[in-house]
Every structure is written in C-alpha cells, then in structure tokens.
C-alpha atoms as a PDB file:
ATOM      1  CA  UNK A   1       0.000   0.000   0.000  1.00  0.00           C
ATOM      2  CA  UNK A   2       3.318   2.315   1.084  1.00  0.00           C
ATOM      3  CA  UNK A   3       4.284   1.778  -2.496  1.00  0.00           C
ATOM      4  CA  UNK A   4       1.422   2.481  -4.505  1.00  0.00           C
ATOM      5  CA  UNK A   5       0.489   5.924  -2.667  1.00  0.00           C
ATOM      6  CA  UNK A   6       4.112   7.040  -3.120  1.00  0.00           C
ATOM      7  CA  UNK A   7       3.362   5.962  -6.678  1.00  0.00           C
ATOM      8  CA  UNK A   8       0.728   8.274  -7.189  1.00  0.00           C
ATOM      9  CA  UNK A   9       2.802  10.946  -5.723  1.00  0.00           C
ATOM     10  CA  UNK A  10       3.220  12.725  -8.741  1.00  0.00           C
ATOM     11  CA  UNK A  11       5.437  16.263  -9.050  1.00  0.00           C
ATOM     12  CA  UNK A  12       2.320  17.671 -10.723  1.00  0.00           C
ATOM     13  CA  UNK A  13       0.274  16.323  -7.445  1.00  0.00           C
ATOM     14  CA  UNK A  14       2.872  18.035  -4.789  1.00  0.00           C
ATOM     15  CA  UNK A  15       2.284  21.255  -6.600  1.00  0.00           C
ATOM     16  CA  UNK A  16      -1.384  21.123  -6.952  1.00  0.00           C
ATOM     17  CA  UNK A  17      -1.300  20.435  -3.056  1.00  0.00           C
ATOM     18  CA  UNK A  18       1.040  23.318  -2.498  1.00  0.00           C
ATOM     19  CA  UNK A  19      -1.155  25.903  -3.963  1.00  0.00           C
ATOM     20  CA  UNK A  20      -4.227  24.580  -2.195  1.00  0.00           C
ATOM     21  CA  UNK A  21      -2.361  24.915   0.886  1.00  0.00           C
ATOM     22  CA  UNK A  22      -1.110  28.054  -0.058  1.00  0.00           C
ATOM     23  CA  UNK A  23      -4.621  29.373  -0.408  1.00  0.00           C
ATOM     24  CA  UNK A  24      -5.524  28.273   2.535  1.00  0.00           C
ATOM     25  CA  UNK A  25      -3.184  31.041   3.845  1.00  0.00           C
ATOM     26  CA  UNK A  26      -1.753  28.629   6.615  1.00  0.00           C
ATOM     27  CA  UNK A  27       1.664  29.818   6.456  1.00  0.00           C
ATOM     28  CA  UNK A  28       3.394  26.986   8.434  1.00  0.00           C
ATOM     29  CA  UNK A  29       1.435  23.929   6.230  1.00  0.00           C
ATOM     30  CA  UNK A  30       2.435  26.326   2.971  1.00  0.00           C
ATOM     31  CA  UNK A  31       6.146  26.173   4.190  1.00  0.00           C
ATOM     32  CA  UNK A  32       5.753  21.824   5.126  1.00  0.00           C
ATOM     33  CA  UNK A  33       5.125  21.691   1.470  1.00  0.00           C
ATOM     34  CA  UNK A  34       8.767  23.323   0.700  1.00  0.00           C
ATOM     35  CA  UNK A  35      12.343  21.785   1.079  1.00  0.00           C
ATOM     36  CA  UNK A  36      14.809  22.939   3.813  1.00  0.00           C
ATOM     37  CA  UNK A  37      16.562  24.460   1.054  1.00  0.00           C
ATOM     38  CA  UNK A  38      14.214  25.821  -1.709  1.00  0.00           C
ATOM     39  CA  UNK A  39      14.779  28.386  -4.406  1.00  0.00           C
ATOM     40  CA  UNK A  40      12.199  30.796  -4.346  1.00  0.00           C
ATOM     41  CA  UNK A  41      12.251  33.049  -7.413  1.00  0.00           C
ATOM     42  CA  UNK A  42       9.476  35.860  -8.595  1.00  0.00           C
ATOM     43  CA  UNK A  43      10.275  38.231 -11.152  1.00  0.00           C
ATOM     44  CA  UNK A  44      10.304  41.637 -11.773  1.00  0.00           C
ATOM     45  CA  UNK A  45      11.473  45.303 -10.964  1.00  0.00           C
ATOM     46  CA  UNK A  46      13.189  45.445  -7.507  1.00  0.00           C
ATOM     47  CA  UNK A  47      11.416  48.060  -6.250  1.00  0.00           C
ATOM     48  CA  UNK A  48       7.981  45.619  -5.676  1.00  0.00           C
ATOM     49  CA  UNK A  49       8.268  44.610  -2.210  1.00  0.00           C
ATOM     50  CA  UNK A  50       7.327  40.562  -3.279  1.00  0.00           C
ATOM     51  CA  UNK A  51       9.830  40.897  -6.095  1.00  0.00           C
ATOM     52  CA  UNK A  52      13.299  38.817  -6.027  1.00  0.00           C
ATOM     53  CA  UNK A  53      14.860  35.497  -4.937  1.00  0.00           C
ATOM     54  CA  UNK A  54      14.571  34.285  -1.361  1.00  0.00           C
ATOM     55  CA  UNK A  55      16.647  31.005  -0.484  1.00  0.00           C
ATOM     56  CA  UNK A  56      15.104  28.286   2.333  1.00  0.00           C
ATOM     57  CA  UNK A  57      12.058  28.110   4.306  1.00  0.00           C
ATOM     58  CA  UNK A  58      12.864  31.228   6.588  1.00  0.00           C
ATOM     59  CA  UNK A  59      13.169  33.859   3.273  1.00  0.00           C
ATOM     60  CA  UNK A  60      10.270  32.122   1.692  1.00  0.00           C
ATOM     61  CA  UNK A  61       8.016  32.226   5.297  1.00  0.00           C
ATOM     62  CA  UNK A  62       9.513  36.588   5.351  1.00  0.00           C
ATOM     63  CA  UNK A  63       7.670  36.102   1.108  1.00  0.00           C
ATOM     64  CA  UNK A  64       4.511  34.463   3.414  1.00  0.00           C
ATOM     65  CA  UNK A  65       3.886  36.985   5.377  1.00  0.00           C
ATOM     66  CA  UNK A  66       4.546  40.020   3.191  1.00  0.00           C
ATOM     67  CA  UNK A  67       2.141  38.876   0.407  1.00  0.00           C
ATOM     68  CA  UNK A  68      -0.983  39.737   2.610  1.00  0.00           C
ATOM     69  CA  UNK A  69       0.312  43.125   3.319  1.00  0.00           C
ATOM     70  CA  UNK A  70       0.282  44.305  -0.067  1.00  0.00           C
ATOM     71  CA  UNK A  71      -1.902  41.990  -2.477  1.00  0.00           C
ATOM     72  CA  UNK A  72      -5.761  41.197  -2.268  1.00  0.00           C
ATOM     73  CA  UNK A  73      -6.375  37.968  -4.413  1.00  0.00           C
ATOM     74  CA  UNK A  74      -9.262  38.426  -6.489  1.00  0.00           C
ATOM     75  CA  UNK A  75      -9.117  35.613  -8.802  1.00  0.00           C
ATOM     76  CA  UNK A  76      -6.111  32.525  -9.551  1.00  0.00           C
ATOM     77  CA  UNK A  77      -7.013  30.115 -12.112  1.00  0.00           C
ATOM     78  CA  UNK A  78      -4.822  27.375 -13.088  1.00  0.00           C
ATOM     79  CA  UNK A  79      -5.457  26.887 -16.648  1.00  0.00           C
ATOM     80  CA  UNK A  80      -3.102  23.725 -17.479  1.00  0.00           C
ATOM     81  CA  UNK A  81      -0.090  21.634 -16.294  1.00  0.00           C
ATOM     82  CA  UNK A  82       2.676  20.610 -17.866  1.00  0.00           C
ATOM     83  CA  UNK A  83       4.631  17.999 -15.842  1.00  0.00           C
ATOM     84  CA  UNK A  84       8.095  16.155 -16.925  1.00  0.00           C
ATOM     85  CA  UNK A  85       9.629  14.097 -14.343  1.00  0.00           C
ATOM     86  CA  UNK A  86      10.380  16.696 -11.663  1.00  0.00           C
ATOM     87  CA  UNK A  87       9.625  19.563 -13.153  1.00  0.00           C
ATOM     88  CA  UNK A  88       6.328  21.094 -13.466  1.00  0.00           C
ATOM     89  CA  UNK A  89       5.047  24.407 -15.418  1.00  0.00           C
ATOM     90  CA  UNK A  90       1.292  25.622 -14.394  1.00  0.00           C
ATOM     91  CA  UNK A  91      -0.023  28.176 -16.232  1.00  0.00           C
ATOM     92  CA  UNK A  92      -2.831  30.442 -15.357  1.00  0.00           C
ATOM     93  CA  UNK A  93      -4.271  33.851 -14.931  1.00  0.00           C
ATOM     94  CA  UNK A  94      -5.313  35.671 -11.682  1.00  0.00           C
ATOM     95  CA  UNK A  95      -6.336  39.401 -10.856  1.00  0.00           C
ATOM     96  CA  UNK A  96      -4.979  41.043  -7.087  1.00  0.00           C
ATOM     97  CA  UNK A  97      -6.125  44.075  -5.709  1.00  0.00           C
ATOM     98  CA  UNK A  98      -2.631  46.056  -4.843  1.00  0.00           C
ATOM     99  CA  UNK A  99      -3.398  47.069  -1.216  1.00  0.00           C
ATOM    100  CA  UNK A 100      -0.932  49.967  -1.390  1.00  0.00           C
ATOM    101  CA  UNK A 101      -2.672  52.015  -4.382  1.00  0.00           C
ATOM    102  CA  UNK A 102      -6.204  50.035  -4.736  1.00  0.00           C
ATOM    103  CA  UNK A 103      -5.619  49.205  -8.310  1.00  0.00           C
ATOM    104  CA  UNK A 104      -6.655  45.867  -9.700  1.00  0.00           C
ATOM    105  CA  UNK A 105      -4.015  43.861 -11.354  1.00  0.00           C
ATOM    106  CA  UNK A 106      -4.206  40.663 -13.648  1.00  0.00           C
ATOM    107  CA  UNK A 107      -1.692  39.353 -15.570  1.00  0.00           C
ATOM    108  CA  UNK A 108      -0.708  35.695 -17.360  1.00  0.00           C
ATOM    109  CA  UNK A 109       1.285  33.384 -15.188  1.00  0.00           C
ATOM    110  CA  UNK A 110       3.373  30.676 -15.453  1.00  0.00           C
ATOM    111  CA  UNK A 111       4.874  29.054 -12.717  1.00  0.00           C
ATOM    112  CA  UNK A 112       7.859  26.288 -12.910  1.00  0.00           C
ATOM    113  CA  UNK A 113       8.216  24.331 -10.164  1.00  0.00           C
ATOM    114  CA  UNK A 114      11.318  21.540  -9.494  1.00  0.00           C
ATOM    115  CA  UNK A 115       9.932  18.906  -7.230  1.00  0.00           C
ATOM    116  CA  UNK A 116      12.271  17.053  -4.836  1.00  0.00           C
ATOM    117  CA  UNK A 117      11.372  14.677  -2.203  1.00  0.00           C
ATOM    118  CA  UNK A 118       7.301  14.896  -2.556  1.00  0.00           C
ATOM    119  CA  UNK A 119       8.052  19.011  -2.232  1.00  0.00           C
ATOM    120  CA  UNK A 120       8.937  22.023  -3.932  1.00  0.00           C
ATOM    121  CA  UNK A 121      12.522  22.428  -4.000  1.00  0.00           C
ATOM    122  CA  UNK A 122      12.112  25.564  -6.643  1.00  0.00           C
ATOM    123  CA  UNK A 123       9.510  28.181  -7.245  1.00  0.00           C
ATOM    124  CA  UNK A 124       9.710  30.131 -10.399  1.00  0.00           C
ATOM    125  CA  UNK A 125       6.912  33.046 -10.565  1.00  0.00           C
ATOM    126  CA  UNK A 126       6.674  34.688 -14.008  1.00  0.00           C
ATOM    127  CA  UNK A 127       3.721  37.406 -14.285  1.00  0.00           C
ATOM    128  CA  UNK A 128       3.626  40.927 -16.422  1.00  0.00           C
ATOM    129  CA  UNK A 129       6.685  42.291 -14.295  1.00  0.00           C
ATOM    130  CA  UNK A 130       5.850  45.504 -15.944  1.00  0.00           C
ATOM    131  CA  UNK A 131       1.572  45.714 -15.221  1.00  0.00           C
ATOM    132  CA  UNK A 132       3.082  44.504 -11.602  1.00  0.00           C
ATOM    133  CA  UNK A 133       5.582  47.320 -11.297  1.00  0.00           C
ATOM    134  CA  UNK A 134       2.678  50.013 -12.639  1.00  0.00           C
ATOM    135  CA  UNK A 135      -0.047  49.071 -10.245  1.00  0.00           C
ATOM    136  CA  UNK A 136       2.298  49.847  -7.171  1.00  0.00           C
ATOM    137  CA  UNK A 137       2.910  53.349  -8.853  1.00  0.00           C
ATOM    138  CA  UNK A 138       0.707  55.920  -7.143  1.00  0.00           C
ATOM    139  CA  UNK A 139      -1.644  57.631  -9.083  1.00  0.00           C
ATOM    140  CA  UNK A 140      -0.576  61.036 -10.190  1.00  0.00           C
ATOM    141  CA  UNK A 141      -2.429  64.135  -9.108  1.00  0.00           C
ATOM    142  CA  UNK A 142      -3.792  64.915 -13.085  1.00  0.00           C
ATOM    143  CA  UNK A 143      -4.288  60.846 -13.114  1.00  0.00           C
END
C-alpha cells in the first residue's frame, strides 16, 4: 500500500497540493510543502516589495507573510499543467487588488516548479513584471 500511494505521488500532485495549501493562507502547512533548502524566485522590478529570490524556508516564510500586506487575491485560475519528471510548469491567470494604491491587477502566469522529495525544492513566478511594477505606482495628481 506504502508503495502504490508514493506511486501516485506525482510532481504535478505536490504542486497542486502546495497551492491549495497556499490558499488556505496557513503559512506553516504552505512552508511543510517546501524543502529545507528551496529556491524561491518571482520576477520583476526590484522596487515591488514581493519581487526577487529568497533562499530556504525562513526567506520564503519573510515572502509568506509580506504577500498579505500588499496583495488582495481576487481571482487565480490554473489553466493547465505541464509535468516532466520533476519539473512542473502551471499556467494560469489571476487578478490582485494592490493594497498599497487600490488598483486591480491581472496578468498571465506561469509558474515552474522543481519537485524534490514529494516538495517544492524551486519556485519560479513569471507574471507581467511591468503591469506589476505600474499598479504599485501611485496615481498622479492629473491621473
């Protein structure tokens, strides 16, 4: 039985879980689905305060708790999976409300995740850097 459910173990099954969990906004469960060591990478222009590459589960809990502080999910929909031995792309769509300015953002994603052990041992975030980097700009006063 041991060896049938690690069977259907899949990497494209530990990253389905994972963003379940990370929904669930359980920070601590979020982080049991990541490895000691993971690389956490999202995109974009520096300046965006959820914007760079944090390395193991203490930089990645620091990611955890800022996200809330500055992003509203609206909508996150997973549109397909591709999955090759470890490695698994998801591709989707979502819309956040930017806290800081109260503009709506949506963007294309795609996601690639390494899988290593039954959990994510990389985290790849690729979004409209640029729409990202705009909707934290503050409206200007003829704007």
């Amino acid at each position: 039985m041991t060896e049938n459910a690690a069977e259907e173990t899949t990497a494209g099954a530990v990253v389905r879980n994972y963003f379940d969990v990370f929904f669930s906004h359980d920070i601590n469960k979020t982080l049991d689905c990541l490895t000691e060591d993971v690389v956490w990478h999202v995109q974009g222009a520096p300046d965006v305060p959820t914007i760079g590459t944090r390395h193991g589960r203490d930089e990645v809990r620091e990611w955890l708790e800022l996200f809330p502080n500055h992003f509203h999910p609206v909508s996150f929909d997973i549109t397909r999976m591709f999955e090759a031995d470890d490695q698994v792309v998801v591709i989707g769509r979502f819309t956040h409300r930017i806290l800081d300015t109260g503009k709506e953002f949506d963007s294309d994603f795609a996601t690639i995740c390494t899988v290593r052990d039954g959990k994510l041992a990389a985290y790849n975030f690729l979004e409209d850097s640029y729409g990202l980097w705009a909707a934290f700009q503050p409206q200007s006063a003829g704007g």
